[in-house]
C-alpha atoms as a PDB file:
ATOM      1  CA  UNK A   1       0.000   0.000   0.000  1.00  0.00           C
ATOM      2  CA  UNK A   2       1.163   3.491  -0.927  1.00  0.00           C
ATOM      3  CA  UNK A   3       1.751   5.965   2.478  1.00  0.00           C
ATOM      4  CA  UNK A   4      -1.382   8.223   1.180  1.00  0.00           C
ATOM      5  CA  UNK A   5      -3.592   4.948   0.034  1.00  0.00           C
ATOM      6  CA  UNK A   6      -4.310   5.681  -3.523  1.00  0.00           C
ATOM      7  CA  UNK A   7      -2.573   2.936  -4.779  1.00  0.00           C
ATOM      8  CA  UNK A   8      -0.604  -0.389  -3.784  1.00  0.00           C
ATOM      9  CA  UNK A   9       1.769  -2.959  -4.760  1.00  0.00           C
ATOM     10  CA  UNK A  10       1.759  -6.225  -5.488  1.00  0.00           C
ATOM     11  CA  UNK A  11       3.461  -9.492  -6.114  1.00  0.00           C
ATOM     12  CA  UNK A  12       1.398 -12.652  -7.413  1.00  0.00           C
ATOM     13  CA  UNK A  13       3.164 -16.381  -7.945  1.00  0.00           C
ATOM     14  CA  UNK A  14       1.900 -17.630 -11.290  1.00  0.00           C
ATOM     15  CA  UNK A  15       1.943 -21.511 -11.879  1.00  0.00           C
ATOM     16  CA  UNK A  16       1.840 -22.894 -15.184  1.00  0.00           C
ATOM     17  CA  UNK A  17       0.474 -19.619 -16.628  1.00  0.00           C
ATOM     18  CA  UNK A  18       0.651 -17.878 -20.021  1.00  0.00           C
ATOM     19  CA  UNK A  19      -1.091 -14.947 -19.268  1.00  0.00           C
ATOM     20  CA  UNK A  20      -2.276 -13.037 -16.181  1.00  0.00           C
ATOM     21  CA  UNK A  21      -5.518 -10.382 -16.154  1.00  0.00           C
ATOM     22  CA  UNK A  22      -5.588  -7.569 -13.974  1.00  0.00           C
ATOM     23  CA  UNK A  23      -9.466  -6.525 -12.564  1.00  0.00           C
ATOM     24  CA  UNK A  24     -11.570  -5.675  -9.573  1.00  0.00           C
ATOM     25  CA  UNK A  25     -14.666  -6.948  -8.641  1.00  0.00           C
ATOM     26  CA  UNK A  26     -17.583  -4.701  -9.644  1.00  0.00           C
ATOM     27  CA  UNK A  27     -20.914  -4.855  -7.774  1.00  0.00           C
ATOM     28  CA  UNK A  28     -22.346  -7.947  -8.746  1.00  0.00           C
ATOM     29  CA  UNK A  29     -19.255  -9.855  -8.785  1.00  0.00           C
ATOM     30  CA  UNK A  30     -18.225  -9.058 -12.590  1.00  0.00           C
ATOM     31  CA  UNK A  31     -14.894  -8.676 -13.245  1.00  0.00           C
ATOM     32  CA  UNK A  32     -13.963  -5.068 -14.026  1.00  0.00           C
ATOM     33  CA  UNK A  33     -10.114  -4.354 -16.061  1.00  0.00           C
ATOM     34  CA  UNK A  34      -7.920  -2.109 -14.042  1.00  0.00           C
ATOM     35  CA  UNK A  35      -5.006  -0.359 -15.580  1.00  0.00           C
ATOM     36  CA  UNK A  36      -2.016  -1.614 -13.780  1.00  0.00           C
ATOM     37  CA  UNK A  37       1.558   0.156 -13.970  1.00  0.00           C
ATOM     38  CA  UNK A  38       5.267  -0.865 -13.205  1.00  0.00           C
ATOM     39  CA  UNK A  39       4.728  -4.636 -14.456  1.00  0.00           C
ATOM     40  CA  UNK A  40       7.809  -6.796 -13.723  1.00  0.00           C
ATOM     41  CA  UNK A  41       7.739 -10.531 -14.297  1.00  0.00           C
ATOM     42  CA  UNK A  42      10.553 -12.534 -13.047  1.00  0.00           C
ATOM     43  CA  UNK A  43      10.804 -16.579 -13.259  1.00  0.00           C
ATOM     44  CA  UNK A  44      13.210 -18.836 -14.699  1.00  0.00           C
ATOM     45  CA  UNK A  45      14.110 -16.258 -17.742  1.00  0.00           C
ATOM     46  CA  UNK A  46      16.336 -13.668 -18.406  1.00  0.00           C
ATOM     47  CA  UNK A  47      14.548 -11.527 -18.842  1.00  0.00           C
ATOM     48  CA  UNK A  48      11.249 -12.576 -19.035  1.00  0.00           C
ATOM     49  CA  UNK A  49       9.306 -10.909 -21.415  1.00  0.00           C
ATOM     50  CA  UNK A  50       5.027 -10.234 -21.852  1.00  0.00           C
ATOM     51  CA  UNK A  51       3.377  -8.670 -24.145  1.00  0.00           C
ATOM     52  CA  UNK A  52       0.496  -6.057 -23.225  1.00  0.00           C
ATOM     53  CA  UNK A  53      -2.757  -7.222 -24.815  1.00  0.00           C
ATOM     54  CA  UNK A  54      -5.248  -4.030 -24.044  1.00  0.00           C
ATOM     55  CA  UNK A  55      -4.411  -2.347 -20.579  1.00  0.00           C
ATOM     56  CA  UNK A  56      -5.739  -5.280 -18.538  1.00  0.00           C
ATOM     57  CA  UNK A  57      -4.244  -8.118 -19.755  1.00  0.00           C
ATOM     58  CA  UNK A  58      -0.261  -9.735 -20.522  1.00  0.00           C
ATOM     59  CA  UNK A  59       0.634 -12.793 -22.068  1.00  0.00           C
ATOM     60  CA  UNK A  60       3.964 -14.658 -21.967  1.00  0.00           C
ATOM     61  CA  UNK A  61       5.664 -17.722 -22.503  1.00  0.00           C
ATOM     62  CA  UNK A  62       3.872 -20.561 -20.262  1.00  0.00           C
ATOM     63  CA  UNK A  63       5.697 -21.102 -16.977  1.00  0.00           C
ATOM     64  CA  UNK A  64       5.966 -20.326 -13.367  1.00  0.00           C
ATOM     65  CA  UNK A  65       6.941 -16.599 -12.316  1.00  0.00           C
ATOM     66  CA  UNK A  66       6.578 -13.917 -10.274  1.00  0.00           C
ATOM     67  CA  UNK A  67       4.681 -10.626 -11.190  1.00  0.00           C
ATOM     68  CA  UNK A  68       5.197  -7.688  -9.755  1.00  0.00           C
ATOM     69  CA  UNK A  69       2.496  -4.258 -10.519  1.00  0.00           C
ATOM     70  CA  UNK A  70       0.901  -1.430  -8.987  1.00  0.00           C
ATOM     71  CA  UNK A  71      -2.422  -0.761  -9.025  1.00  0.00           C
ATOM     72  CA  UNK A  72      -5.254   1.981  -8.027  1.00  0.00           C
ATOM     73  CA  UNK A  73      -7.567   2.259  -5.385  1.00  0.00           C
ATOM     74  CA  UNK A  74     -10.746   3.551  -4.922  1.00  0.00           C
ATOM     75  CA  UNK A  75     -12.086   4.717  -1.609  1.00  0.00           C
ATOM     76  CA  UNK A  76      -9.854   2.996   0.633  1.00  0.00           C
ATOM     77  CA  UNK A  77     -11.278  -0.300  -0.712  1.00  0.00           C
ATOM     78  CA  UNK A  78      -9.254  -3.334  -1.935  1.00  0.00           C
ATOM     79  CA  UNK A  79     -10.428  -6.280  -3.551  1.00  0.00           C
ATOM     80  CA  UNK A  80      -9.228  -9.724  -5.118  1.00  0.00           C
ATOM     81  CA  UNK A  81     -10.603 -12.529  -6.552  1.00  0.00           C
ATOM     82  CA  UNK A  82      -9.036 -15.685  -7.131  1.00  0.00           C
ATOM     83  CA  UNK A  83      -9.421 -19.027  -9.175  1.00  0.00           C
ATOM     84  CA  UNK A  84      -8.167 -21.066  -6.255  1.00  0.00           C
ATOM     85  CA  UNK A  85      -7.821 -20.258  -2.492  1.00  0.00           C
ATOM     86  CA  UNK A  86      -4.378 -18.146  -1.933  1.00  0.00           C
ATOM     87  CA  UNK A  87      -2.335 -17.055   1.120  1.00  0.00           C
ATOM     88  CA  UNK A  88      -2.991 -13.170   0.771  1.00  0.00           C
ATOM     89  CA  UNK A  89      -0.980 -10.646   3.111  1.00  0.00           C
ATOM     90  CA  UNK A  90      -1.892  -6.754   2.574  1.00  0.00           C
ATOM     91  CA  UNK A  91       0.184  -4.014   5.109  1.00  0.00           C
ATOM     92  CA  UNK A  92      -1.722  -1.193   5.737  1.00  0.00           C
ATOM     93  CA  UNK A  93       1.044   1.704   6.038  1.00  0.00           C
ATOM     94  CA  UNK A  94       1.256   3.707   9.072  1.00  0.00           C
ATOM     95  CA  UNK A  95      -2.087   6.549   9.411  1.00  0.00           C
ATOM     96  CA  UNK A  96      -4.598   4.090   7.937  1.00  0.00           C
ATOM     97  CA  UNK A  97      -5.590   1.494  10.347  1.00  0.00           C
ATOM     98  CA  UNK A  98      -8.834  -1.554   9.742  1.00  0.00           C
ATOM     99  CA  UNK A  99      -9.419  -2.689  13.367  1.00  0.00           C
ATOM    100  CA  UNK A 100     -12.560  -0.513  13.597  1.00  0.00           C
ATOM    101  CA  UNK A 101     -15.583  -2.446  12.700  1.00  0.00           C
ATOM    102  CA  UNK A 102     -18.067   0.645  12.376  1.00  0.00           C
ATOM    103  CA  UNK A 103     -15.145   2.185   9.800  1.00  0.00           C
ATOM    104  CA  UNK A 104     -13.785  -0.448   8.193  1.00  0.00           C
ATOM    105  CA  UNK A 105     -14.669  -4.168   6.820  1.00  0.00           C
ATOM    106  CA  UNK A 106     -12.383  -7.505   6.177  1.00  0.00           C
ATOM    107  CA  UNK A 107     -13.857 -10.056   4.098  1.00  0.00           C
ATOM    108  CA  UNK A 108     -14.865 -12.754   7.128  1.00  0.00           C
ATOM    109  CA  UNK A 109     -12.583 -15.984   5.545  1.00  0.00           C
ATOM    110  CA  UNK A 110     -10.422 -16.105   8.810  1.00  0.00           C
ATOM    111  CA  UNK A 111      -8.525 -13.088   8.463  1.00  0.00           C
ATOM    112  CA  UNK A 112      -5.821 -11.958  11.350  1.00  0.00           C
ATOM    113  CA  UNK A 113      -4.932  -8.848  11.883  1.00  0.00           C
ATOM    114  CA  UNK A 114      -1.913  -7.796  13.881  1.00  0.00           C
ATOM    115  CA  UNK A 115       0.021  -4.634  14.332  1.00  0.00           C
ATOM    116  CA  UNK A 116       3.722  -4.445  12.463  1.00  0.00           C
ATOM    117  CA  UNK A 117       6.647  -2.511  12.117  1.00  0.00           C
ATOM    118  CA  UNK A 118       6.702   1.240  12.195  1.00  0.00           C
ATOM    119  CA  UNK A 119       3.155   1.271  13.244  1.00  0.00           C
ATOM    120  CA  UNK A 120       1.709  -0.735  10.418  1.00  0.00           C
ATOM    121  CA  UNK A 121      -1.027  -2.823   9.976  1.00  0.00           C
ATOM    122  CA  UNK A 122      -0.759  -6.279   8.483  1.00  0.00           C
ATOM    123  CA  UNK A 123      -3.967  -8.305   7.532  1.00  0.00           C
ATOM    124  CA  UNK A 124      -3.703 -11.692   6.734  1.00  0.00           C
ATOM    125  CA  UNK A 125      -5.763 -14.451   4.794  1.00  0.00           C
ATOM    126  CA  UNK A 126      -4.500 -18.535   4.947  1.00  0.00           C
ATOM    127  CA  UNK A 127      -6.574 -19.497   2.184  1.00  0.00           C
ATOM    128  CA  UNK A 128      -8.729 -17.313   0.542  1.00  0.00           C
ATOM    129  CA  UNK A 129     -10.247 -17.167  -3.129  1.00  0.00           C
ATOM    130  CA  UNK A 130     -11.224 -13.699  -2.483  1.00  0.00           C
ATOM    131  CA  UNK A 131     -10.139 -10.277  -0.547  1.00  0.00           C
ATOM    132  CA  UNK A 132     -12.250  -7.270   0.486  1.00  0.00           C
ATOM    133  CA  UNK A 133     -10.871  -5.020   2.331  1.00  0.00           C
ATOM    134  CA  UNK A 134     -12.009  -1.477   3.376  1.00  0.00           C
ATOM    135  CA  UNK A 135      -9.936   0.550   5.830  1.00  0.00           C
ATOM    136  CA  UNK A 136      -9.520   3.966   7.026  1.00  0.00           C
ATOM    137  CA  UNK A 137      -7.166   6.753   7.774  1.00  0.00           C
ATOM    138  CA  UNK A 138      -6.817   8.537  11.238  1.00  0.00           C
ATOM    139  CA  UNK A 139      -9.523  11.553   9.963  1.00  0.00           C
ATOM    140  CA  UNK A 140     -12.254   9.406   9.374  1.00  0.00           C
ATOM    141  CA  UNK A 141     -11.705   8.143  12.439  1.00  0.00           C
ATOM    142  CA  UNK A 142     -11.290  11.376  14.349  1.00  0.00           C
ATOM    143  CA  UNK A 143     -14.999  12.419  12.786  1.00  0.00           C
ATOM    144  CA  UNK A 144     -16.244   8.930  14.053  1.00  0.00           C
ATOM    145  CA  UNK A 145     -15.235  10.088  17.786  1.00  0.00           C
ATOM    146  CA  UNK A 146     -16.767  13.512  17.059  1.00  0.00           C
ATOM    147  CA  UNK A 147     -19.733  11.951  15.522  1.00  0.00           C
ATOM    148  CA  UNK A 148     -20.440  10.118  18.380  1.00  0.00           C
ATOM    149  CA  UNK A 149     -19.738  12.501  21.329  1.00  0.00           C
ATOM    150  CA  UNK A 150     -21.947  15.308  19.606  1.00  0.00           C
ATOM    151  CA  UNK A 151     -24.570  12.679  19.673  1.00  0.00           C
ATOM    152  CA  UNK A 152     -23.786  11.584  23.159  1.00  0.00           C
ATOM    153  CA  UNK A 153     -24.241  15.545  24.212  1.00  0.00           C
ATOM    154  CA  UNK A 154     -27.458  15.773  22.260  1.00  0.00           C
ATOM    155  CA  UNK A 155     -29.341  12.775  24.189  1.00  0.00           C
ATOM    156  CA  UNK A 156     -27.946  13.927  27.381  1.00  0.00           C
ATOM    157  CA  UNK A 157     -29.565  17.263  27.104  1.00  0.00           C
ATOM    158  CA  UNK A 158     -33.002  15.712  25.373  1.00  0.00           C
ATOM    159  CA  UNK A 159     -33.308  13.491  28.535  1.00  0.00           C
ATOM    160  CA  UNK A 160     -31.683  15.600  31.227  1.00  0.00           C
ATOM    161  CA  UNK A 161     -35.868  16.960  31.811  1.00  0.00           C
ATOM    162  CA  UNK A 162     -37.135  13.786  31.740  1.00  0.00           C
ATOM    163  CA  UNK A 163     -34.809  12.446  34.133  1.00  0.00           C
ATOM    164  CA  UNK A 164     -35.501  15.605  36.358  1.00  0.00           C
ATOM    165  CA  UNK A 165     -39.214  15.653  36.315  1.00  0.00           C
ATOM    166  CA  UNK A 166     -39.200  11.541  37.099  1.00  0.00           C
ATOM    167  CA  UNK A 167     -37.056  12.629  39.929  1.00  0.00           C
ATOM    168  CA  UNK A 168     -40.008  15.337  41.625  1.00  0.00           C
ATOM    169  CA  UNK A 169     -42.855  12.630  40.790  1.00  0.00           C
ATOM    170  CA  UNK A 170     -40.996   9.852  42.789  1.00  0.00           C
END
């Protein structure tokens, strides 16, 4: 993940592959192309070479490799979607944080999350086939806290006369 979370990094093993796509999941579970940037593909080759088919999509020789790419995010939202179950790892940098459930969601297939180095975040998935994964930074946060101490003020005065007249009745 970038430091201001509008974009991250990733590495995917490919097994007996010849091409890879890169997409999000869109609403209904469709797969939607995403234009992906700084492609590297390492493997038993030197160097290994694909060949851009569209923006989404790269084929190359069929093997096993390594691909490296960055990719956008949208709204502090990341999503995956595999053909078989994965080990997935994502590291929140430090200011964005996805412990709080009312701010933030993790796809429920047995993730962990744990703090890391330099005040990091690491989420982590044993075997997943798919990844979704909203998180916040420290403002939205902050706003939640404000949110719900202006609330908190608001019912105390509402019910502070109720409370009072109960009290001369009794």
């Amino acid at each position: 993940m970038l430091p201001n979370g509008t974009a991250y990094n990733a590495s995917v093993d490919i097994a007996d592959a010849d091409r890879f796509e890169f997409h999000e999941l869109g609403i209904l579970g469709e797969r939607i192309p995403i234009k992906a940037g700084n492609i590297q593909l390492s493997g038993n080759c030197s160097p290994c070479n694909y060949t851009a088919n569209g923006f989404s999509v790269i084929t190359f020789e069929k093997g096993n490799y390594t691909l490296l790419y960055m990719a956008p995010l949208r709204d502090f939202h990341l999503q995956a979607a595999f053909d078989k179950p994965y080990s997935v790892n994502v590291t929140l940098p430090e200011g964005f944080d996805a412990r709080n459930p009312l701010l933030a969601g993790i796809s429920p297939a047995g993730a962990a999350v744990t703090g890391g180095p330099e005040n990091s975040t690491t989420i982590a998935w044993n075997r997943t086939a798919a990844v979704d994964l909203r998180f916040y930074d420290r403002n939205r946060e902050t706003l939640l806290y404000f949110f719900g101490n202006f609330w908190i003020v608001i019912a105390i005065v509402l019910l502070t006369p109720f409370f009072l007249t109960m009290r001369k009745k009794g």
